[in-house]
Protein backbone atom coordinates (compact mmCIF):
# COMPACT_ATOMS: atom_id res chain seq x y z
CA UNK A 1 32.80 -58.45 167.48
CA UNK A 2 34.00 -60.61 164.56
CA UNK A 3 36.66 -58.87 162.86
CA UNK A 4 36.65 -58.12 159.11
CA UNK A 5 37.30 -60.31 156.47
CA UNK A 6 40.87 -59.87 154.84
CA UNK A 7 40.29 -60.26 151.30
CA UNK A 8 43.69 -61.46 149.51
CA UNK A 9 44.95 -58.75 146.72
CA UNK A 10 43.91 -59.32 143.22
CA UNK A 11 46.82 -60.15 140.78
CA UNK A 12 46.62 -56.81 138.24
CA UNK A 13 46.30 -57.89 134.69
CA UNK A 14 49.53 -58.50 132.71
CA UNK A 15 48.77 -55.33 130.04
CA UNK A 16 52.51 -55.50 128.88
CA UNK A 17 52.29 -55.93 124.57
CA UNK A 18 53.24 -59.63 123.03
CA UNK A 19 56.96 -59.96 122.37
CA UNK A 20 58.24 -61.80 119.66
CA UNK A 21 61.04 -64.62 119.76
CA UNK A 22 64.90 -62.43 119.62
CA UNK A 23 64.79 -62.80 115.56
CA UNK A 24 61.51 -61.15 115.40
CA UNK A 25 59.41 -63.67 113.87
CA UNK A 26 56.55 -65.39 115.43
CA UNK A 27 56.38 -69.37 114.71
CA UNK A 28 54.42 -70.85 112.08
CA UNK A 29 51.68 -72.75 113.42
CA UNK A 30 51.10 -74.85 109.90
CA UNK A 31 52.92 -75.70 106.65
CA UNK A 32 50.71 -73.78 104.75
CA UNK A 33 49.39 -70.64 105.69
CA UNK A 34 46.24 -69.17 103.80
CA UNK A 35 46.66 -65.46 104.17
CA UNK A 36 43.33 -63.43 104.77
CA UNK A 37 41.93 -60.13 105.97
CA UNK A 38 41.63 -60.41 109.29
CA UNK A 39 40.30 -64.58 109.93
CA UNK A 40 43.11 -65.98 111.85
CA UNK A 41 43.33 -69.71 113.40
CA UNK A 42 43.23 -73.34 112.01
CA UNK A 43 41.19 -74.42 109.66
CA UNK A 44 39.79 -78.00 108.28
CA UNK A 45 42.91 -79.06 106.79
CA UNK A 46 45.61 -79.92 109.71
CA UNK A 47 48.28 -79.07 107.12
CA UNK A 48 46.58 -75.12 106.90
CA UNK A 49 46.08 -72.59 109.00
CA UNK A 50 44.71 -69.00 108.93
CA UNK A 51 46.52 -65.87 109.33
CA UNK A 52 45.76 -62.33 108.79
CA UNK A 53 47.88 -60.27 106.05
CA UNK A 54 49.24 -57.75 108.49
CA UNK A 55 50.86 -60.27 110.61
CA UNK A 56 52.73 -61.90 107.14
CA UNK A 57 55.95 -60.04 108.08
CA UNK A 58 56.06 -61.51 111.88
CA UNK A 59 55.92 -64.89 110.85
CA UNK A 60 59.23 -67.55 110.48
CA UNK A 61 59.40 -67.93 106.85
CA UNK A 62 61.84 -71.18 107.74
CA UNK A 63 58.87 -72.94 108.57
CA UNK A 64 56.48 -72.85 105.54
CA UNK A 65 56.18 -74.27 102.88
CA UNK A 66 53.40 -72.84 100.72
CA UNK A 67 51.32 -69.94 101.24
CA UNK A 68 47.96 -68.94 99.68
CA UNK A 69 47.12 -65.53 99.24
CA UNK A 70 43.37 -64.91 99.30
CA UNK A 71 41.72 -63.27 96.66
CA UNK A 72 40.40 -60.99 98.70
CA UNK A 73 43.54 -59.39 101.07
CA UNK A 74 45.10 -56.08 100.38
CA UNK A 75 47.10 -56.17 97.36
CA UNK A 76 48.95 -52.70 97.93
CA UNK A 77 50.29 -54.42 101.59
CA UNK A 78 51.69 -56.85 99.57
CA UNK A 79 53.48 -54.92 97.09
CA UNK A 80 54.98 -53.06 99.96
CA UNK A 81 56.45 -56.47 100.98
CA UNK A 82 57.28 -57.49 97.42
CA UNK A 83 60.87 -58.51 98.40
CA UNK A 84 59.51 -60.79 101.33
CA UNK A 85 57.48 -62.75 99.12
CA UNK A 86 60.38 -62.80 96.62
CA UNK A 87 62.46 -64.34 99.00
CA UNK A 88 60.13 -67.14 100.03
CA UNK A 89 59.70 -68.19 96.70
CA UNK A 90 63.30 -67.47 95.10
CA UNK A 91 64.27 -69.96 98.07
CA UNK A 92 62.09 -72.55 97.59
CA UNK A 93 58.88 -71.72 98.56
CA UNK A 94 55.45 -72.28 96.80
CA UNK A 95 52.40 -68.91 96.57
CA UNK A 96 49.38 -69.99 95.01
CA UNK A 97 47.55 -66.51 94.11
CA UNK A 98 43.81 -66.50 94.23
CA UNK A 99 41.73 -63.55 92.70
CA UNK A 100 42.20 -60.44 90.41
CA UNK A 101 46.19 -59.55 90.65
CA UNK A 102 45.99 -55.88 90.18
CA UNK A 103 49.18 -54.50 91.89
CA UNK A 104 52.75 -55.76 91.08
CA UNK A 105 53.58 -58.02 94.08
CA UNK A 106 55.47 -60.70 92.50
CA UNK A 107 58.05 -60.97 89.91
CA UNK A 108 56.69 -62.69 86.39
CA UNK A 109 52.94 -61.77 87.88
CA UNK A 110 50.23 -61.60 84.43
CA UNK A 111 47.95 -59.11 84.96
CA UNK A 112 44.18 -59.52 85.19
CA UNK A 113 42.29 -58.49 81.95
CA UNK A 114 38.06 -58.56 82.22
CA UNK A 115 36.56 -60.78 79.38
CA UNK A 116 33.79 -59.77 76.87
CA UNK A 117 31.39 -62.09 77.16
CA UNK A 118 27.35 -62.51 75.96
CA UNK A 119 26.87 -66.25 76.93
CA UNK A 120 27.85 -69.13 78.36
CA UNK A 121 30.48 -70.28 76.02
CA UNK A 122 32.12 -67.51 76.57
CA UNK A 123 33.27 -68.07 80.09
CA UNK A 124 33.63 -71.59 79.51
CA UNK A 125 36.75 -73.60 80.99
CA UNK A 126 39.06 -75.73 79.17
CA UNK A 127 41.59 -77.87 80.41
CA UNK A 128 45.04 -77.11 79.43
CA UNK A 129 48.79 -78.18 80.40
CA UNK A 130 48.74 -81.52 83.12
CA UNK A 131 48.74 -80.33 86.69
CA UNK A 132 48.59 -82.09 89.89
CA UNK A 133 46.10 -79.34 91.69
CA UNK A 134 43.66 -80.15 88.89
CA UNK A 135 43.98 -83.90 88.27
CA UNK A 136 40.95 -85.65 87.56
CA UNK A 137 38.26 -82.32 87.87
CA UNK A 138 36.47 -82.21 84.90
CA UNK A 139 35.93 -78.72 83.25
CA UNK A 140 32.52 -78.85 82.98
CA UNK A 141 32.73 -78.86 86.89
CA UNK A 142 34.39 -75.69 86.45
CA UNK A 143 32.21 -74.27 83.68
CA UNK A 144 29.02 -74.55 85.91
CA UNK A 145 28.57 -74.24 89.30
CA UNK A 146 24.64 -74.58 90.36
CA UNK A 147 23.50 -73.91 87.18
CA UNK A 148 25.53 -70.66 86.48
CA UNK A 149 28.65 -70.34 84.46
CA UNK A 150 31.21 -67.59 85.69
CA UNK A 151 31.82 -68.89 89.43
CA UNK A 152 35.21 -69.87 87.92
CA UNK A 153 35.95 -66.92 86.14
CA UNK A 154 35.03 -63.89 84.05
CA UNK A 155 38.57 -62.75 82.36
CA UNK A 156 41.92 -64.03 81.37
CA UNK A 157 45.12 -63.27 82.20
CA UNK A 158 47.62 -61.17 80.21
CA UNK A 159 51.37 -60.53 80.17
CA UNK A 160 52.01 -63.92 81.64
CA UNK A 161 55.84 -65.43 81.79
CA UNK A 162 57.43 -67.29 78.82
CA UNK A 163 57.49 -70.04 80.36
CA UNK A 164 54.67 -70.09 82.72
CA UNK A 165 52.30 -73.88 82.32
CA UNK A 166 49.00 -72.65 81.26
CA UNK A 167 46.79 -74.98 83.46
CA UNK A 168 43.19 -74.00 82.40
CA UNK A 169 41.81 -71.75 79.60
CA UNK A 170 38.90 -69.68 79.26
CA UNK A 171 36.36 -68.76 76.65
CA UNK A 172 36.18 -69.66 72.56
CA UNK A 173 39.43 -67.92 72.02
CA UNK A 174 41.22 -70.60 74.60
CA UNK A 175 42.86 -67.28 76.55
CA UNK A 176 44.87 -68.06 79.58
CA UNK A 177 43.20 -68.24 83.08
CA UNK A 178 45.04 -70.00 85.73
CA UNK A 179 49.17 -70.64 85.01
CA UNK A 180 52.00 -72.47 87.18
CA UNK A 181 55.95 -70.52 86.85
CA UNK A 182 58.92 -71.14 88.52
CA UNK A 183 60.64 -68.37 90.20
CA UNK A 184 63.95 -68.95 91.73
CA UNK A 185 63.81 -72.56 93.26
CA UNK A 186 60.28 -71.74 93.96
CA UNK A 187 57.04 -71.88 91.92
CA UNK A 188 53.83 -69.35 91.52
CA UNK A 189 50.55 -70.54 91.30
CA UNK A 190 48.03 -68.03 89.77
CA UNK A 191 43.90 -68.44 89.73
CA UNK A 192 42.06 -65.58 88.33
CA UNK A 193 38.87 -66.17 89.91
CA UNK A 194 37.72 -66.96 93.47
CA UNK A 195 39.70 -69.18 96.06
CA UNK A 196 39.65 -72.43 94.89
CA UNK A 197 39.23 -73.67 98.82
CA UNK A 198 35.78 -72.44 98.00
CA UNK A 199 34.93 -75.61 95.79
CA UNK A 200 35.80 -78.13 98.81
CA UNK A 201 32.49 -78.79 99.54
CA UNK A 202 30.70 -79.08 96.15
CA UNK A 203 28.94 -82.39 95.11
CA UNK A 204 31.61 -83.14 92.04
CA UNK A 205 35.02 -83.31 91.08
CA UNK A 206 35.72 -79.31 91.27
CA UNK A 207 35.85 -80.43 95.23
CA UNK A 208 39.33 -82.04 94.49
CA UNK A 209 40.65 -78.30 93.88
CA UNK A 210 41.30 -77.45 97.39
CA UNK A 211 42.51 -80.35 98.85
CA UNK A 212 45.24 -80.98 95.76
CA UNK A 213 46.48 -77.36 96.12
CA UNK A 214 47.78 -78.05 99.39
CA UNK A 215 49.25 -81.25 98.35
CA UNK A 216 50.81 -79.27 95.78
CA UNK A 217 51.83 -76.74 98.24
CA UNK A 218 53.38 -78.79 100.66
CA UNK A 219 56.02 -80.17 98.28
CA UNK A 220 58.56 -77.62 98.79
């Protein structure tokens, strides 16, 4: 009678939780980090990555240089961690803010005002103050996107700083729309409308957007 088969023990799952390094802040794993709700991982640019918004406060600060906030993520989270975002820009830092800003997150912030409009010339985009994130796009790139104006925005920005550079302006009035301000040794980038990664891929010179704010943001 053959004897049974022994069959060797199988190794139990390791279900003890991630730790963190002893300072309590995971490693970067990019320069610039564009902060979202929930997509995490690299992305087509080597120099960005993806994280999600609730794992901002693990992350080594030390290690990045620029960080874009989606226009999308939760805007009360990051007025909770006003002071961390403070403290990456007051030290050198670079946040390019993409959307609506609603909630109070960082100092000098303008506030996001909707614009009256009845036509196209309305919502069209100017060029204002030199920038190096939009060298070279023309504004009627901006103005119309697939035959509809609005993709770039649909309201100004009010209560900006004194001496914030007013990049792009909006409408027949020439109202601000996206702005550049230092704070600290540090500088805020603001865009009042969807993420300007979203223009990478168009078939003109509105596709320069995304790849010029990362050069911009890697410059810390």
């Amino acid at each position: 009678v053959r004897s049974p088969t022994r069959k060797s023990p199988v190794p139990e799952a390791d279900c003890s939780p991630a730790t963190l390094p002893p300072d309590g802040h995971a490693p970067a794993t990019a320069p610039v980090l564009h902060v979202t709700m929930g997509a995490e991982g690299p992305s087509d640019d080597p120099r960005m990555a993806r994280v999600d918004i609730y794992r901002l406060p693990e992350i080594d600060p030390s290690a990045v240089r620029g960080l874009i906030l989606g226009g999308g993520v939760d805007q009360i989270f990051l007025a909770r961690n006003k002071d961390l975002l403070t403290d990456f820009v007051t030290s050198g830092g670079r946040i390019a803010v993409m959307g609506h800003a609603l909630t109070d997150f960082l100092p000098g912030l303008g506030v996001w005002r909707k614009l009256d409009y009845t036509g196209p010339k309305d919502l069209a985009i100017t060029l204002g103050e030199p920038h190096p994130v939009w060298a070279g796009v023309e504004p009627v790139d901006l103005s119309t996107r697939k035959g509809v104006t609005g993709f770039y925005g649909r309201g100004y920005i009010d209560k900006i700083p004194d001496d914030a550079l007013v990049t792009t302006r909006i409408g027949r009035h020439a109202l601000p729309f996206d702005y550049v301000y230092p704070l600290g040794k540090g500088q805020v980038l603001a865009h009042g409308g969807n993420d300007l990664l979203g223009w990478k891929n168009d078939p003109n010179s509105s596709a320069r957007l995304a790849v010029q704010l990362v050069d911009w943001l890697v410059q810390r």
